[in-house]
PDB file of N, CA and C in Angstrom:
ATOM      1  N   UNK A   1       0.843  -1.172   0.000  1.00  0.00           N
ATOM      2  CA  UNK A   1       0.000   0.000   0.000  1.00  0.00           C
ATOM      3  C   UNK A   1       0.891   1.238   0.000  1.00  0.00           C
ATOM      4  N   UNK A   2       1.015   2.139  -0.889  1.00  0.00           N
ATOM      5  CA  UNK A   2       1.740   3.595  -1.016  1.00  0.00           C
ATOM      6  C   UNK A   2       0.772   4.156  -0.299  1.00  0.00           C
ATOM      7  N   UNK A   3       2.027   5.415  -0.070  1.00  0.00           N
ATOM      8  CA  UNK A   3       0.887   6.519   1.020  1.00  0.00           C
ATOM      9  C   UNK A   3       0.055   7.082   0.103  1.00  0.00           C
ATOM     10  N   UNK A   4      -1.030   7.936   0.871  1.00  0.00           N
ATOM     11  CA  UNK A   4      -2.109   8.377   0.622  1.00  0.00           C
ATOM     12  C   UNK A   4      -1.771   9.677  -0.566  1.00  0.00           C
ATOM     13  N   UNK A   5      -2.791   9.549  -1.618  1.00  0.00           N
ATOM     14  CA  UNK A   5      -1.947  10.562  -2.805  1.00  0.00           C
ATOM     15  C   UNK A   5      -1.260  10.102  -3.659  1.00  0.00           C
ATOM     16  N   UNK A   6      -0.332   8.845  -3.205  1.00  0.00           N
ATOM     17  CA  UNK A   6       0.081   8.737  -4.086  1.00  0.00           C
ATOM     18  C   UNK A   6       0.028   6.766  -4.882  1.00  0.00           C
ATOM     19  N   UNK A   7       0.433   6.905  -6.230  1.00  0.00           N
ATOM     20  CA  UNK A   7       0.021   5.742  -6.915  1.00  0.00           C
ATOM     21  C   UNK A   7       0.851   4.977  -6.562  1.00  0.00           C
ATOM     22  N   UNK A   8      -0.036   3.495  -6.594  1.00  0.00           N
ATOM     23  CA  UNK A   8       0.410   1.793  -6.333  1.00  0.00           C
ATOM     24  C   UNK A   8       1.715   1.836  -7.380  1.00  0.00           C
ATOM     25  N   UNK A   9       2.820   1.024  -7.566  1.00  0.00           N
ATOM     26  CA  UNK A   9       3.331   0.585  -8.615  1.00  0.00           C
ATOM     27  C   UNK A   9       2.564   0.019  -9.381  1.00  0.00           C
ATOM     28  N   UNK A  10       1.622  -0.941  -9.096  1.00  0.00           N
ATOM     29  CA  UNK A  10       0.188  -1.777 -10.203  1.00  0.00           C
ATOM     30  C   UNK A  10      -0.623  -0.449 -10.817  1.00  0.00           C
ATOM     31  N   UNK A  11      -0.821   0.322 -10.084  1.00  0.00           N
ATOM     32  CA  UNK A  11      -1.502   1.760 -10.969  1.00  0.00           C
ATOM     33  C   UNK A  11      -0.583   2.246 -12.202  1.00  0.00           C
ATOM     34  N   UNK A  12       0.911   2.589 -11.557  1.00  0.00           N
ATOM     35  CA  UNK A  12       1.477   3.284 -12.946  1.00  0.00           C
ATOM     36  C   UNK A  12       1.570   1.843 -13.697  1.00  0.00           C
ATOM     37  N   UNK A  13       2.120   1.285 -13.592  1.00  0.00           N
ATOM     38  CA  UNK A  13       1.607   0.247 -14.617  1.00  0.00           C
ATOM     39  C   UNK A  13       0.676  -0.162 -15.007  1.00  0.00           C
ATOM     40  N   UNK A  14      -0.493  -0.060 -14.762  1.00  0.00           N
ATOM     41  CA  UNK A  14      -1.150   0.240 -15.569  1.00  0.00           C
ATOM     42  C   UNK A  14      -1.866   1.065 -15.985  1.00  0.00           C
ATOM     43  N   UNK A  15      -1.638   2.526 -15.865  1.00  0.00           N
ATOM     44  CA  UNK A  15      -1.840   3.753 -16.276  1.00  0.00           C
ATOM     45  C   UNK A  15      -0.819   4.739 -17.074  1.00  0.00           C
ATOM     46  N   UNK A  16       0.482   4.234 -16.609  1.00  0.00           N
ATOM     47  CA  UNK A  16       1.611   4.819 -16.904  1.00  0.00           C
ATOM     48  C   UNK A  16       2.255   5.926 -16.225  1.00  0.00           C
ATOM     49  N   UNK A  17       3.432   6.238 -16.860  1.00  0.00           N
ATOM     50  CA  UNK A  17       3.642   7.622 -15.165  1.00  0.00           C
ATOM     51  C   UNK A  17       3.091   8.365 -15.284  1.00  0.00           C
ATOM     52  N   UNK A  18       2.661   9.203 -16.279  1.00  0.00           N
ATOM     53  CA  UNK A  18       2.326  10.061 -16.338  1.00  0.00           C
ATOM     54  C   UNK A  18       0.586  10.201 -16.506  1.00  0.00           C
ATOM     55  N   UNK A  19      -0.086   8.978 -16.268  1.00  0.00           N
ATOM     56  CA  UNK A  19      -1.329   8.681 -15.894  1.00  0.00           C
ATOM     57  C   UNK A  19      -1.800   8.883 -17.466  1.00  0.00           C
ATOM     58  N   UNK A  20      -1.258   8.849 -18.121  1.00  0.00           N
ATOM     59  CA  UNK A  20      -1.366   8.502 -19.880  1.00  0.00           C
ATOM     60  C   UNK A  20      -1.699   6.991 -20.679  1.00  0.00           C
ATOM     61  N   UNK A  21      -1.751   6.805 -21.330  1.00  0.00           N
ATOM     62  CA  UNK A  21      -1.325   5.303 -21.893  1.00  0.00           C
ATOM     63  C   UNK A  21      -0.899   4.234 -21.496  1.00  0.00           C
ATOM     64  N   UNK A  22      -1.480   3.306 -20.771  1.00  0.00           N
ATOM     65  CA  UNK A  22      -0.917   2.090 -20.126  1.00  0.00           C
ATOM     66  C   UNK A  22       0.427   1.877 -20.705  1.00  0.00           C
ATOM     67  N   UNK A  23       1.301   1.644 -19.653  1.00  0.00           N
ATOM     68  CA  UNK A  23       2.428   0.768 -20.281  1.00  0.00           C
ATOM     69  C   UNK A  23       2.569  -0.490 -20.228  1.00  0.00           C
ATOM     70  N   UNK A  24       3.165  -0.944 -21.274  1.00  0.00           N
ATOM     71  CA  UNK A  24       3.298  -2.391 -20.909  1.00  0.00           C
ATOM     72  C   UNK A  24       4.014  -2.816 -19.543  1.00  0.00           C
ATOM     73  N   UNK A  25       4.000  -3.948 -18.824  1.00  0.00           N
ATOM     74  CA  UNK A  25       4.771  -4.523 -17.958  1.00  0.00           C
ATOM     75  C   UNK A  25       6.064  -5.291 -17.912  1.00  0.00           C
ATOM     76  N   UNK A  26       6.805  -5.043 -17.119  1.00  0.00           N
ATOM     77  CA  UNK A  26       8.012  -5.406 -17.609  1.00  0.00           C
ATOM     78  C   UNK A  26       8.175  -7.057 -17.596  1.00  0.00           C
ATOM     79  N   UNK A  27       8.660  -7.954 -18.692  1.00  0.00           N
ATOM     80  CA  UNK A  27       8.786  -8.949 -18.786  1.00  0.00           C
ATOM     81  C   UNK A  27      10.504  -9.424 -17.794  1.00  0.00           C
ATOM     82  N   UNK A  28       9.871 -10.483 -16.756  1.00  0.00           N
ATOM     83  CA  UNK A  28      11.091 -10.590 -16.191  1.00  0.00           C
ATOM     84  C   UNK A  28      11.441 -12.348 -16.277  1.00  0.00           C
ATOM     85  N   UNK A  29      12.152 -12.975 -16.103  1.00  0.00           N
ATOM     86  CA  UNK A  29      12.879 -14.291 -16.152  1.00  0.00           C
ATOM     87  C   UNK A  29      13.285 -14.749 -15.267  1.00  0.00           C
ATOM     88  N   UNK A  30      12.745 -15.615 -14.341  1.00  0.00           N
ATOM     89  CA  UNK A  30      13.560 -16.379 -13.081  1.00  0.00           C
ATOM     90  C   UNK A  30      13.984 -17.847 -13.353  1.00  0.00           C
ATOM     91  N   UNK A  31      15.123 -18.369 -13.829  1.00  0.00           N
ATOM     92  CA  UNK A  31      16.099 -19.478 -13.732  1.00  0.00           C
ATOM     93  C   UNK A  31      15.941 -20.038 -12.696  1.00  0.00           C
ATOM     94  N   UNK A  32      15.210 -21.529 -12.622  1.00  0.00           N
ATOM     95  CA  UNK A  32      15.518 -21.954 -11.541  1.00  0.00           C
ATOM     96  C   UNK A  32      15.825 -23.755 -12.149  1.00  0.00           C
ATOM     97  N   UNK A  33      15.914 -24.704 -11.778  1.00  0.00           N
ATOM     98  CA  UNK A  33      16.447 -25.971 -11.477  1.00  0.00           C
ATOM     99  C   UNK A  33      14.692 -26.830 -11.160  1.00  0.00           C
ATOM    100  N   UNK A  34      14.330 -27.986 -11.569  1.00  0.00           N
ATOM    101  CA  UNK A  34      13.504 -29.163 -11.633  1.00  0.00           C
ATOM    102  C   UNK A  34      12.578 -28.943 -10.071  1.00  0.00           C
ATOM    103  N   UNK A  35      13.573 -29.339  -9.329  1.00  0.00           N
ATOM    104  CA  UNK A  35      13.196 -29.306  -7.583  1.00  0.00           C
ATOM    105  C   UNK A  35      12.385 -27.809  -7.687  1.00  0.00           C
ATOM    106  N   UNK A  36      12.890 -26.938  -7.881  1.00  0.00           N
ATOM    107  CA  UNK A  36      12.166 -25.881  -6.763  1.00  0.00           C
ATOM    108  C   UNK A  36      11.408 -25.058  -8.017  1.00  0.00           C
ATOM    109  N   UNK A  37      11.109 -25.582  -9.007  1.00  0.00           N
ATOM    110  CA  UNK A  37       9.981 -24.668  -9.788  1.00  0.00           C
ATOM    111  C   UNK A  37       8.583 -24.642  -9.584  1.00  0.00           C
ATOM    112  N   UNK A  38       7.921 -26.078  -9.230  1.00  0.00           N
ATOM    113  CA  UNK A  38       6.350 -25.972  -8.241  1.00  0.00           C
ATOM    114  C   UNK A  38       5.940 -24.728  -7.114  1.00  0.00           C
ATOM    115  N   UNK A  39       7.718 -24.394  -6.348  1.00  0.00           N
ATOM    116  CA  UNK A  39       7.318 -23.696  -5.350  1.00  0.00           C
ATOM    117  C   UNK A  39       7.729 -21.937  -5.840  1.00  0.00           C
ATOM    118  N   UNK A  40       8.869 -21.882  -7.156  1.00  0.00           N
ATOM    119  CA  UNK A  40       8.823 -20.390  -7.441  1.00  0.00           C
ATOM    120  C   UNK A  40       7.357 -20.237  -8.003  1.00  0.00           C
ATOM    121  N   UNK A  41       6.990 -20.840  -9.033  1.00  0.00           N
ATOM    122  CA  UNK A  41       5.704 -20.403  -9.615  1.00  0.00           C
ATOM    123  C   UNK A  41       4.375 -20.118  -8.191  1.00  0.00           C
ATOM    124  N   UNK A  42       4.550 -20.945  -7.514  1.00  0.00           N
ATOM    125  CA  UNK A  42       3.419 -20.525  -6.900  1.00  0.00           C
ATOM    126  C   UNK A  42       4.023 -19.264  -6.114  1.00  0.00           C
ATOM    127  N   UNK A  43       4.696 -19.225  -5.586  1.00  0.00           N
ATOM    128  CA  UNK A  43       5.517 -17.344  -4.928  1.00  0.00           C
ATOM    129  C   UNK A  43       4.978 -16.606  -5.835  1.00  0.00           C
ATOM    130  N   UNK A  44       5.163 -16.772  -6.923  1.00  0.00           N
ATOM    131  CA  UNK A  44       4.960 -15.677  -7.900  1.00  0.00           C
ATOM    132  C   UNK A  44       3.577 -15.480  -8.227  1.00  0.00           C
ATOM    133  N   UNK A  45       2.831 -16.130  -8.182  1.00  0.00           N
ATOM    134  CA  UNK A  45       1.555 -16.802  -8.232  1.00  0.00           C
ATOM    135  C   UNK A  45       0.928 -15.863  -6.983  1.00  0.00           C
ATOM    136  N   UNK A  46       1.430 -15.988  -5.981  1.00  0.00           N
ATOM    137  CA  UNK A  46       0.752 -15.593  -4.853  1.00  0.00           C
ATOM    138  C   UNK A  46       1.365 -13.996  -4.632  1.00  0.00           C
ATOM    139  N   UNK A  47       2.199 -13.815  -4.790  1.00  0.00           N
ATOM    140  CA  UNK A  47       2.514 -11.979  -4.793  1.00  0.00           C
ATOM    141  C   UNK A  47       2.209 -11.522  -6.179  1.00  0.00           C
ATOM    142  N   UNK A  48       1.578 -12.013  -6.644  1.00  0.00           N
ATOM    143  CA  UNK A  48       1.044 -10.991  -7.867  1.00  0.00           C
ATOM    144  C   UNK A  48       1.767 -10.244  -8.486  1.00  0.00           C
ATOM    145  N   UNK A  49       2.998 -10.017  -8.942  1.00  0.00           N
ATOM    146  CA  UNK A  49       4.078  -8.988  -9.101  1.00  0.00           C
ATOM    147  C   UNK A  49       3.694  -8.361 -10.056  1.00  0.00           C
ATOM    148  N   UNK A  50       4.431  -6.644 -10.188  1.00  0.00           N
ATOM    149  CA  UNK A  50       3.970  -5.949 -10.834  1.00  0.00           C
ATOM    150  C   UNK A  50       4.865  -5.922 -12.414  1.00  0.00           C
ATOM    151  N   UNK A  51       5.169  -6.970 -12.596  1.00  0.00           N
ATOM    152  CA  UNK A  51       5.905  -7.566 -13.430  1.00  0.00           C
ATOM    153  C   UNK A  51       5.481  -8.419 -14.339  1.00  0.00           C
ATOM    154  N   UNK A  52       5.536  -8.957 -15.463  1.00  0.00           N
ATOM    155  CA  UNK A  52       5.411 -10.093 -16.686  1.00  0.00           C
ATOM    156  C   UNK A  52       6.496 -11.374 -15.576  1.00  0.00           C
ATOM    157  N   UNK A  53       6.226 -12.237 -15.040  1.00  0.00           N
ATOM    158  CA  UNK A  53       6.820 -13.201 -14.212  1.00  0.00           C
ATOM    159  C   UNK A  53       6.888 -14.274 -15.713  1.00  0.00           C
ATOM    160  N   UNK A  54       8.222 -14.502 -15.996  1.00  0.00           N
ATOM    161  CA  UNK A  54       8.012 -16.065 -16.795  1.00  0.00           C
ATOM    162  C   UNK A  54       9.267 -17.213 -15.897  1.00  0.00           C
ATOM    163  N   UNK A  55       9.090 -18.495 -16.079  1.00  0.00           N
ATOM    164  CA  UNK A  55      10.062 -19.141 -15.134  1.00  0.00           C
ATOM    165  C   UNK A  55      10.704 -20.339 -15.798  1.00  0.00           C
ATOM    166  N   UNK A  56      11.723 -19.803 -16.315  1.00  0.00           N
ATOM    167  CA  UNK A  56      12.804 -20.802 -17.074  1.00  0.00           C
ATOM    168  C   UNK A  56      13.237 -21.771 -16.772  1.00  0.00           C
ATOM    169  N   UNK A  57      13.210 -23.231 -16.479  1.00  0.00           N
ATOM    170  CA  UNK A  57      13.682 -24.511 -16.072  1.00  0.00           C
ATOM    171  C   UNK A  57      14.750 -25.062 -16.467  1.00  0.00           C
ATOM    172  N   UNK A  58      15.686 -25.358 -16.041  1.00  0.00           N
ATOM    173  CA  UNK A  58      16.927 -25.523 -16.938  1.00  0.00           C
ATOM    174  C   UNK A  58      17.148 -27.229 -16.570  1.00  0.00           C
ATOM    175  N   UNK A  59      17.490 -27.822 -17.093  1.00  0.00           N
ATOM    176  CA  UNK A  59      17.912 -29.312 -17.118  1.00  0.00           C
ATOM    177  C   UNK A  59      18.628 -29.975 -16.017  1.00  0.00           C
ATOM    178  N   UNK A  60      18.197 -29.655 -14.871  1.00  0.00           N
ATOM    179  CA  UNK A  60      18.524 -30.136 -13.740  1.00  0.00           C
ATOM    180  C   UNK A  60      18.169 -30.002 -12.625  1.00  0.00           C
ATOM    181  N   UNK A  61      18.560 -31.186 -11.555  1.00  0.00           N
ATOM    182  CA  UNK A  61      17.161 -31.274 -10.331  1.00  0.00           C
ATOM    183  C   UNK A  61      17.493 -29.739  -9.357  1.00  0.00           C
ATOM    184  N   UNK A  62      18.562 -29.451  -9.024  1.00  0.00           N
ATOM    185  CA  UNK A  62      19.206 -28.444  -8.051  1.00  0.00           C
ATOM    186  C   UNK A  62      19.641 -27.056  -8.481  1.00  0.00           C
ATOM    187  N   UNK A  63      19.004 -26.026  -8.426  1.00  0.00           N
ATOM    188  CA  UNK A  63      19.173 -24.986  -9.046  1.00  0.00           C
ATOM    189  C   UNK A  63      20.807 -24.501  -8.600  1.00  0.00           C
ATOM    190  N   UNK A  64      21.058 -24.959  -7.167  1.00  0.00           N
ATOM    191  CA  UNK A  64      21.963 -23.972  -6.549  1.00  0.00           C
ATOM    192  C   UNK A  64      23.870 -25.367  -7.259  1.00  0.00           C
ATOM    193  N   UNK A  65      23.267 -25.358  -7.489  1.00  0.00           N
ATOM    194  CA  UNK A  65      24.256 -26.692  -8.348  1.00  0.00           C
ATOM    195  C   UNK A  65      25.078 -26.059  -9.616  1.00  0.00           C
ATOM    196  N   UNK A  66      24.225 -25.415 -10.216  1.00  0.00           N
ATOM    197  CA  UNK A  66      23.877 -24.268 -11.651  1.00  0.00           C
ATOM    198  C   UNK A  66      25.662 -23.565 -11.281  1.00  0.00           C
ATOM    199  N   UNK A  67      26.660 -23.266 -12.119  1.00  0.00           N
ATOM    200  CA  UNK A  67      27.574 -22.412 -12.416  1.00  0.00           C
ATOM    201  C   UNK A  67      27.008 -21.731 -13.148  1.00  0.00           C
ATOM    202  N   UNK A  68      27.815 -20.066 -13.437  1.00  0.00           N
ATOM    203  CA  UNK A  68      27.436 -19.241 -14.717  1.00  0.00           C
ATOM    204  C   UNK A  68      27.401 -19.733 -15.853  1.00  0.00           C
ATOM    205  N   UNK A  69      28.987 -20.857 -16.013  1.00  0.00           N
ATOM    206  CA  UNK A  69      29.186 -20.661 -17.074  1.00  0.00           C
ATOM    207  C   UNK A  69      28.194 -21.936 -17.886  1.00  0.00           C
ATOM    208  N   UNK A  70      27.873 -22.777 -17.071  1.00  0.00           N
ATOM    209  CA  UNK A  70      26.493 -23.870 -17.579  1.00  0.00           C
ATOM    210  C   UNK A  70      25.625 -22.948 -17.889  1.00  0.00           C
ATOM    211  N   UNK A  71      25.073 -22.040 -16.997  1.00  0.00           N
ATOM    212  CA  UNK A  71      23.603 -21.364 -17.165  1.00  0.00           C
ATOM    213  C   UNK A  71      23.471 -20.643 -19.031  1.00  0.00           C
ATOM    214  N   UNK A  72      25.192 -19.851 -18.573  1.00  0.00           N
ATOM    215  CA  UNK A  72      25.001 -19.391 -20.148  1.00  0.00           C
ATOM    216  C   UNK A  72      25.125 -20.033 -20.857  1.00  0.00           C
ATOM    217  N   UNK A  73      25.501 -21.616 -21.342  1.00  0.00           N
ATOM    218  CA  UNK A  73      25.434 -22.227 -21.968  1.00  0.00           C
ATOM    219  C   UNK A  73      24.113 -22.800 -22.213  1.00  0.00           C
ATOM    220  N   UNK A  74      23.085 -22.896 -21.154  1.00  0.00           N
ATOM    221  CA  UNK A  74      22.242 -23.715 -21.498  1.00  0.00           C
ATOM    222  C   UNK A  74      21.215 -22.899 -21.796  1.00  0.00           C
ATOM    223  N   UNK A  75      20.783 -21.694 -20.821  1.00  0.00           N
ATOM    224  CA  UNK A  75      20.019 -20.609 -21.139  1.00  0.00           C
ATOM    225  C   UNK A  75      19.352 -19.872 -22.374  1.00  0.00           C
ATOM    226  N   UNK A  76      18.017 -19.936 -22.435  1.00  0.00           N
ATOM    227  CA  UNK A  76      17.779 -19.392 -23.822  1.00  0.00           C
ATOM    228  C   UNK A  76      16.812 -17.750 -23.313  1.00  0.00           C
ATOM    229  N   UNK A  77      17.271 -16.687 -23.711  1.00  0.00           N
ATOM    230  CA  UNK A  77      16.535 -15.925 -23.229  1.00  0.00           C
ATOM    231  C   UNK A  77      15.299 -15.152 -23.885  1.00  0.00           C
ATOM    232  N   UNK A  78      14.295 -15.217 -23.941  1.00  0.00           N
ATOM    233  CA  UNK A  78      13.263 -14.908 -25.191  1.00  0.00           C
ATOM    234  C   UNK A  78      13.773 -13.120 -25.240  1.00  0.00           C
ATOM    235  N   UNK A  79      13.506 -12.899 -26.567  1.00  0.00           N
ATOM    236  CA  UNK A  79      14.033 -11.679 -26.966  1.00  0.00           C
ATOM    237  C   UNK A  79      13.329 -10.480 -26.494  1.00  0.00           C
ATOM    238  N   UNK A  80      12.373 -10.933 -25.854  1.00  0.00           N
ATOM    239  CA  UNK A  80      11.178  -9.726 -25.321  1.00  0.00           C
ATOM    240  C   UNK A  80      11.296  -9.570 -24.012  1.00  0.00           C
ATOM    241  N   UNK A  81      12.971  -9.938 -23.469  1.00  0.00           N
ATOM    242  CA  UNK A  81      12.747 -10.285 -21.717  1.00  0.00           C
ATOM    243  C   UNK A  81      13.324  -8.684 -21.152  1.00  0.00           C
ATOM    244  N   UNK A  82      13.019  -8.127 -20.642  1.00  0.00           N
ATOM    245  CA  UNK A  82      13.261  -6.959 -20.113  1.00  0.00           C
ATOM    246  C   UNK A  82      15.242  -7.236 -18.998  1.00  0.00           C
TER     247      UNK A  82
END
C-alpha cells in the first residue's frame, strides 16, 4: 500500500507515469532448477508482481548446483525479456 496521494506501482503500470497510456509490464525471467519450480511459480503466483513473471527450467534437479558458465550455456533468453 503507497501513502495516501500517491500511486500503487500496479496503478502506474497500468496507467503509466504520467497517468497517460498504459504501459506495458516489464517482462522478467527467473532461472531456476527441476526441484524448486512448483514452489517459485506458486511465490509468484501468490505476490502478484507488478511484473510479466516467466520461469525458465533448466535441465537439472538443483538450481543452486547451476555455475554461470552452464547457465550461459544452457540458457535461452526470449528476446522480449526486459
Amino acid at each position: 500500500m503507497g501513502a495516501p496521494g500517491r500511486p500503487t506501482v500496479n496503478q502506474i503500470n497500468e496507467q503509466g507515469a504520467g497517468g497517460s497510456a498504459p504501459r506495458p509490464l516489464a517482462r522478467v525471467v527467473f532461472v531456476t532448477g527441476k526441484l524448486a519450480e512448483p514452489a517459485l511459480r506458486r511465490v509468484l503466483e501468490e505476490m502478484e508482481p507488478p511484473f510479466e513473471a516467466r520461469v525458465a527450467v533448466l535441465k537439472i534437479t538443483v538450481a543452486a548446483l547451476m555455475t554461470t558458465s552452464w547457465i550461459a550455456r544452457f540458457l535461452e533468453i526470449p528476446p522480449d525479456t526486459d
